[in-house]
Structure formats: structure tokens, C-alpha cells
Protein backbone atom coordinates (compact mmCIF):
# COMPACT_ATOMS: atom_id res chain seq x y z
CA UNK A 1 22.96 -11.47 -8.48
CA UNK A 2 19.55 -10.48 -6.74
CA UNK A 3 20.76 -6.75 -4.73
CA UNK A 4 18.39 -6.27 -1.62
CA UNK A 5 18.47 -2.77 -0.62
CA UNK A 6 17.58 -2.65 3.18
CA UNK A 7 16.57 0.44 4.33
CA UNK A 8 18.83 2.02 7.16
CA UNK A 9 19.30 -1.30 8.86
CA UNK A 10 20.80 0.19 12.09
CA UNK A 11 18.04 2.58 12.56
CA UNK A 12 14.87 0.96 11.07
CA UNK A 13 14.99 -2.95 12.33
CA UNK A 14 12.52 -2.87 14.94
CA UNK A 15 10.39 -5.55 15.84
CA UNK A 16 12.74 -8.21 14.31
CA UNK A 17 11.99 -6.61 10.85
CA UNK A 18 15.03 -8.07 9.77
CA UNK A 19 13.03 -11.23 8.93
CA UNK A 20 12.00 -10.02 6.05
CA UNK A 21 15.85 -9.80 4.31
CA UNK A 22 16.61 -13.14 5.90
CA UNK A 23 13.21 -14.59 4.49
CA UNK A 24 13.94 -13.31 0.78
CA UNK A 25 18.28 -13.99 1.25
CA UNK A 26 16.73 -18.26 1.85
CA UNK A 27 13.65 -18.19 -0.82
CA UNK A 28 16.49 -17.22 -3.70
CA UNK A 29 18.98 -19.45 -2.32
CA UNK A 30 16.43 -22.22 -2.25
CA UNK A 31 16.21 -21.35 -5.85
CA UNK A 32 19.83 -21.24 -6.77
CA UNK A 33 19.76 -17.45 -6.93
CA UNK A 34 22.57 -15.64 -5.58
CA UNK A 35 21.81 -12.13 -3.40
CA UNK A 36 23.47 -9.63 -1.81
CA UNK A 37 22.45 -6.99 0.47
CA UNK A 38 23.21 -3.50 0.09
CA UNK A 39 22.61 -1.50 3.25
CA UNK A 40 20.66 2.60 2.32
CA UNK A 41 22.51 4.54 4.81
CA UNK A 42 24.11 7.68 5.14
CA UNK A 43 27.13 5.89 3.37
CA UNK A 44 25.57 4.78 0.47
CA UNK A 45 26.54 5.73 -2.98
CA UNK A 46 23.94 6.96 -5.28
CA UNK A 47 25.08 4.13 -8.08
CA UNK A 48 24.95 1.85 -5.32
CA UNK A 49 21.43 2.71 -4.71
CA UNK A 50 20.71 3.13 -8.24
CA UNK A 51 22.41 -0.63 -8.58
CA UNK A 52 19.54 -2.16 -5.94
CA UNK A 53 16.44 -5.03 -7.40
CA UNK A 54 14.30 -4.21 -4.41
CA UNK A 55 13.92 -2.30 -1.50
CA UNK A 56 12.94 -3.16 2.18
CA UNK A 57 12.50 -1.29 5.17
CA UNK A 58 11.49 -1.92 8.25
CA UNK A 59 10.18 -0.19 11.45
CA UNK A 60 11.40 2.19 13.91
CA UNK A 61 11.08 4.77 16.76
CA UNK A 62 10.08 8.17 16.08
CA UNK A 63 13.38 9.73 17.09
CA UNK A 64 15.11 7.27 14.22
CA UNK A 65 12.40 8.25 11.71
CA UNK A 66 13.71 12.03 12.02
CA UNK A 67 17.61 11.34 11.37
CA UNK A 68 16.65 8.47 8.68
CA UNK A 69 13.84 11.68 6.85
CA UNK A 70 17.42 14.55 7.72
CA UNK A 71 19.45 11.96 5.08
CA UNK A 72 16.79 11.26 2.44
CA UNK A 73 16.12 14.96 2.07
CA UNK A 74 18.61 15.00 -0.47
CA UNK A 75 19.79 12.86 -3.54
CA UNK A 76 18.95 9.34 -2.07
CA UNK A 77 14.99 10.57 -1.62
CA UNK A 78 15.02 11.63 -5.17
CA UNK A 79 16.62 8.37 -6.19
CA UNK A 80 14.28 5.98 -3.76
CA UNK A 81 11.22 8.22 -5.53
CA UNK A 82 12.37 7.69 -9.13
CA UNK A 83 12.75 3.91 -8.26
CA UNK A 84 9.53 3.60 -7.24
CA UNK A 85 7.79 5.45 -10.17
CA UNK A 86 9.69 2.62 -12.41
CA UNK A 87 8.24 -0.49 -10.86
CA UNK A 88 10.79 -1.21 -8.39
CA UNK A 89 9.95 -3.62 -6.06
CA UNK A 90 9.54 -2.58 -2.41
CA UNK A 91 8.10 -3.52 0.93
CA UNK A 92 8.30 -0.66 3.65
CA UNK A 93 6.62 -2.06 6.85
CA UNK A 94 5.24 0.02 10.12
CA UNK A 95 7.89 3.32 10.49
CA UNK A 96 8.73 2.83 6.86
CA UNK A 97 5.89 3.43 4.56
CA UNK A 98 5.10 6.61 7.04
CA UNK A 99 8.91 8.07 5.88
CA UNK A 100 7.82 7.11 1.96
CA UNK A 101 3.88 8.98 2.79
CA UNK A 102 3.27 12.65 2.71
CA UNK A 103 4.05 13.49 6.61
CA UNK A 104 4.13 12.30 9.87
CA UNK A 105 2.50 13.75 13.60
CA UNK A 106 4.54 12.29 16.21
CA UNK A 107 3.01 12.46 19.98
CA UNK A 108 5.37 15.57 20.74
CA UNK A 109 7.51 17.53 18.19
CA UNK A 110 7.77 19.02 15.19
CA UNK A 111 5.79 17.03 12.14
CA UNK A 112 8.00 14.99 9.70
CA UNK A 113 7.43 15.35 6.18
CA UNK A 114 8.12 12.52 4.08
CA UNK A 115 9.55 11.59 1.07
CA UNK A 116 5.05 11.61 -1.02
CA UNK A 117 5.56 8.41 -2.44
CA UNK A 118 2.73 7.02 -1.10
CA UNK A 119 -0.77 9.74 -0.64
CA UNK A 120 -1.11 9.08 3.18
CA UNK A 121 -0.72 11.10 6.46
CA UNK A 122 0.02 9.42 9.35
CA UNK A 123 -0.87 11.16 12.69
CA UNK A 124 0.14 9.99 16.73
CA UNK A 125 -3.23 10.89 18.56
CA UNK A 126 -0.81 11.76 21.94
CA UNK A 127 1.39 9.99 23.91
CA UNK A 128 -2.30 9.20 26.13
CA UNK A 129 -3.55 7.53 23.48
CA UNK A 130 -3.70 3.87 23.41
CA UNK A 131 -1.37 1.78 20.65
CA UNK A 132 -2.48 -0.07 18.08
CA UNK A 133 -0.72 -3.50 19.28
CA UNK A 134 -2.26 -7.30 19.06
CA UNK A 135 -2.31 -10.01 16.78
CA UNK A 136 -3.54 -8.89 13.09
CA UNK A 137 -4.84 -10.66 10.06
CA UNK A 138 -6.16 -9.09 6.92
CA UNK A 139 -6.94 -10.48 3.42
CA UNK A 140 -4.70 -9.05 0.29
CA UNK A 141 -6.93 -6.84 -1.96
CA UNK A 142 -5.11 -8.66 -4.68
CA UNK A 143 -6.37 -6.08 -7.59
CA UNK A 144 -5.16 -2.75 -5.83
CA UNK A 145 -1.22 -4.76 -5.79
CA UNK A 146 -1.96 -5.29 -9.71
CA UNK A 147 -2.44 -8.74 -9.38
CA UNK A 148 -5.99 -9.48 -9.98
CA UNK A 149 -5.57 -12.85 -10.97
CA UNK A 150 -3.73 -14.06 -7.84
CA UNK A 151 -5.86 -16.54 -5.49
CA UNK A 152 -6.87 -15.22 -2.47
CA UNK A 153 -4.81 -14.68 0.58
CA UNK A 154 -5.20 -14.37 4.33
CA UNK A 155 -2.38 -12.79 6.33
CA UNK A 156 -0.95 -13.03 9.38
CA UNK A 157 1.63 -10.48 11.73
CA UNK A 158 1.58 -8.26 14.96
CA UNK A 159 1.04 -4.56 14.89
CA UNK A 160 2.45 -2.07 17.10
CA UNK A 161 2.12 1.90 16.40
CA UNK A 162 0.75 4.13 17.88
CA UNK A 163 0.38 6.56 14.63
CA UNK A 164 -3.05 6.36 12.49
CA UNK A 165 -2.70 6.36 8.93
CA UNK A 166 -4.72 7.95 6.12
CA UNK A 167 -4.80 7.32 3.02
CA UNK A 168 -5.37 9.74 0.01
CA UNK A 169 -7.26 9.56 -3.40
CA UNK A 170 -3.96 8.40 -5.16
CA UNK A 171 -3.36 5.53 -3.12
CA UNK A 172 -5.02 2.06 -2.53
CA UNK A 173 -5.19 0.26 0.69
CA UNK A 174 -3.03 -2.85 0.48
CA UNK A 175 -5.15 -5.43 2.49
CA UNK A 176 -8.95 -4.85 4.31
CA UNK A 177 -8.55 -5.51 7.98
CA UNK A 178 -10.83 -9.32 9.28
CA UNK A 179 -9.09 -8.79 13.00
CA UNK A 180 -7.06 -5.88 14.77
CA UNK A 181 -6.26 -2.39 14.08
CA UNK A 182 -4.52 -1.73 10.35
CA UNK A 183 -4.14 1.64 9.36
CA UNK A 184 -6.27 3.76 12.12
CA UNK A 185 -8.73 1.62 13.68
CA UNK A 186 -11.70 3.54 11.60
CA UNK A 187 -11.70 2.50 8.30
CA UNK A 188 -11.28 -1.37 8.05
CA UNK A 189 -8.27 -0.87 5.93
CA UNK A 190 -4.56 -2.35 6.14
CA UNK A 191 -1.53 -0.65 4.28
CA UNK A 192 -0.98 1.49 1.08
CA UNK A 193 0.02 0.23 -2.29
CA UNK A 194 1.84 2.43 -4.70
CA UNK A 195 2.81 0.44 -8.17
CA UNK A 196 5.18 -2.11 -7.06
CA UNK A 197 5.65 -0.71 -3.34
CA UNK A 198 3.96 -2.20 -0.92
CA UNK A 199 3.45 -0.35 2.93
CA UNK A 200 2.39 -1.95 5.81
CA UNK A 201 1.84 -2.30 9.52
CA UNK A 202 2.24 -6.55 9.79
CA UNK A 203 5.67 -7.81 11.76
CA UNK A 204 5.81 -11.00 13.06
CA UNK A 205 7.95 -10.52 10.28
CA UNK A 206 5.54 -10.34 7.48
CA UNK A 207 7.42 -12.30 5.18
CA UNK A 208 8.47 -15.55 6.85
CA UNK A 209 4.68 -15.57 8.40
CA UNK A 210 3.26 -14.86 4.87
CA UNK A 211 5.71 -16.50 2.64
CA UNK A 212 2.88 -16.32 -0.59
CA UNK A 213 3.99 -12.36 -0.28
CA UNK A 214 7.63 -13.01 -0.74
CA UNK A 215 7.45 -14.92 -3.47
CA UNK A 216 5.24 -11.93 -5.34
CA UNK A 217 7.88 -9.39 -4.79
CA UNK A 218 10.30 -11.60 -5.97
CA UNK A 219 8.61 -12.39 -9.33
CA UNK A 220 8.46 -8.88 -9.92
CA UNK A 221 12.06 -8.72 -10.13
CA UNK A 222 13.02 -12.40 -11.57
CA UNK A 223 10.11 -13.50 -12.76
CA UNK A 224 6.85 -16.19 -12.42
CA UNK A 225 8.71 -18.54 -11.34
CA UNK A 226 7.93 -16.94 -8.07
CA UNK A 227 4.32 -17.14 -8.79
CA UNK A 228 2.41 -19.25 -6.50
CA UNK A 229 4.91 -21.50 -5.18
């Protein structure tokens, strides 16, 4: 049994996010792999969390960032962290990744500090400020996910944020940016990697769009026969 852990479901499920559990729930079922979700909430026991194969998360409004970083303050942060640092799978797209970074500048309000799992700031230039929204498509940087030997890969999604993202020395941009925005319309890059955890700004969902991405995460937690299919 394959246990999904999705990320605050009610909060963070913007953009129909939620594509991305459905997408890996049918790729294991299509290989006679069983699943089950187990929602990260504020009712969430820490050996359930503790129990979870991967993590997903998905995006959200700033006001839902703020009560999602109030409950991961505590144990479950610590947990999510540890996870991380041991390979755990994980894909954390748009509001996500900017909860697992080092803080967060919203248009108004106070600044949200994050969980540091990934070495990135994200900062909202003002509510004037135009979004970062269109049609995206980036190639994988294949060796900064630890898969060097992986062909290469063009992606597809839709971006919509209005935040710009930075990333620090200890982290590595997850794909370099061929059309649209990515991470701050600057630097060309698209996303963070952190070991297994991969950040990003793609919907459309990501995963049913880019199903060569699914099946990556999923060897990492039952193995190559994932790989390339």
C-alpha cells in the first residue's frame, strides 16, 4: 500500500492541484499498486504522517498559506523537515514550496516564515504589480533532480502567482524557463529542488500534463519500474 500524503487538501487545492493525487492514485492502479491517501491537516497524527511514501501539496491563497504555516509551526514541520532530509519523495507546487522555503512577502501583512526546507525567499512586489500568469514550458535540469541519466524533458503547465522567488546557494533550480515567467521573471529559472523534493510553479496540473514526472517520483518510492514508461 502506496500512502500519498496530500498537503492540507481543504486549504491548498487551488488551481485544480488536485490533479496531481488523482494522476499518481491511476498510474499505481494501472500498475496493480494499491494507494491510499492520507490528508496533512490539523488532524493528523504524527505516526500517521510519519506512516506517508510521498508528499504533495498544492497551491493556495495567501490568507490559507498563514493558517496552513500557524499548524506546521509545531511537531508536523519538524516531521515534514526530517522526511525530507531522508529522501522522501515530494512535489510542492506554486503556494507550497513557498511554505517549505525560508519566508514569504505577501502584498500586505506581516511576512511568513517557512518551514527552510528549501534556500529560497519568495517576495509579492505589491498588490500593483502585475502576476505572473500564462501558459509555461520549461525543460527539466535533469542533473540538479539527481537524475543525470534521464533523457531530456520538455514541460508543460500554467502559472499564476504573483510572488517572485529566489533561490539560495543550497538549492538548485528545478527546470530553466524556454517560455513564461518561472520563479521571478529575471533569472530564466523554474522551481527549487531539494534531494527528493521537488517545488514548483506549473498547474495545469503538472502531473497529468507531464506524466514522465509522475512516474520519477514514483520510482523513488517503488522502484524503476517507474523509469521511463
Amino acid at each position: 500500500m502506496i500512502k500519498i500524503g496530500w498537503l492540507y487538501p481543504d486549504l491548498m487545492s487551488t488551481y485544480g492541484d488536485r490533479g496531481n493525487i488523482i494522476c499518481l492514485q491511476k498510474r499505481l492502479q494501472w500498475r496493480g499498486k494499491q494507494s491510499e491517501i492520507i490528508p496533512i491537516d490539523v488532524h493528523t497524527s504524527e505516526n500517521q504522517l510519519k506512516s506517508v511514501d510521498i508528499i504533495i501539496g498544492g497551491g493556495s491563497q495567501d490568507i490559507a498559506q498563514e493558517i496552513v504555516m500557524r499548524d506546521l509551526r509545531g511537531t508536523k514541520g519538524k516531521i515534514i523537515k526530517s522526511l525530507i532530509e531522508k529522501g522522501l519523495p515530494a512535489l510542492f507546487v506554486c503556494g507550497a514550496p513557498q511554505i517549505m522555503g525560508n519566508y514569504y512577502e505577501p502584498a500586505w501583512g506581516k511576512r511568513i516564515e517557512g518551514l527552510g526546507i528549501f534556500d529560497m525567499v519568495t517576495k509579492n512586489p505589491g498588490k500593483d504589480a502585475e502576476r505572473c500568469i500564462g501558459n509555461v514550458t520549461a525543460e527539466v535540469l535533469w542533473d540538479n533532480v539527481g537524475a543525470p541519466d534521464h533523457e531530456p524533458t520538455i514541460i508543460t503547465g500554467f502559472e499564476n502567482h504573483g510572488g517572485r522567488t529566489y533561490l539560495g546557494n543550497g538549492a538548485k533550480p528545478f527546470a530553466k524557463i524556454i517560455k513564461g515567467n518561472g520563479n521571478n521573471s529575471e533569472d530564466g529559472t523554474e522551481g527549487v529542488v531539494y534531494k527528493n523534493a521537488i517545488g514548483c510553479y506549473f498547474h495545469g496540473p503538472l502531473l497529468p500534463r507531464n506524466p514522465i514526472v509522475a512516474d520519477y517520483l514514483l520510482s523513488l518510492v517503488v522502484g524503476k519500474e517507474f523509469s521511463n514508461n
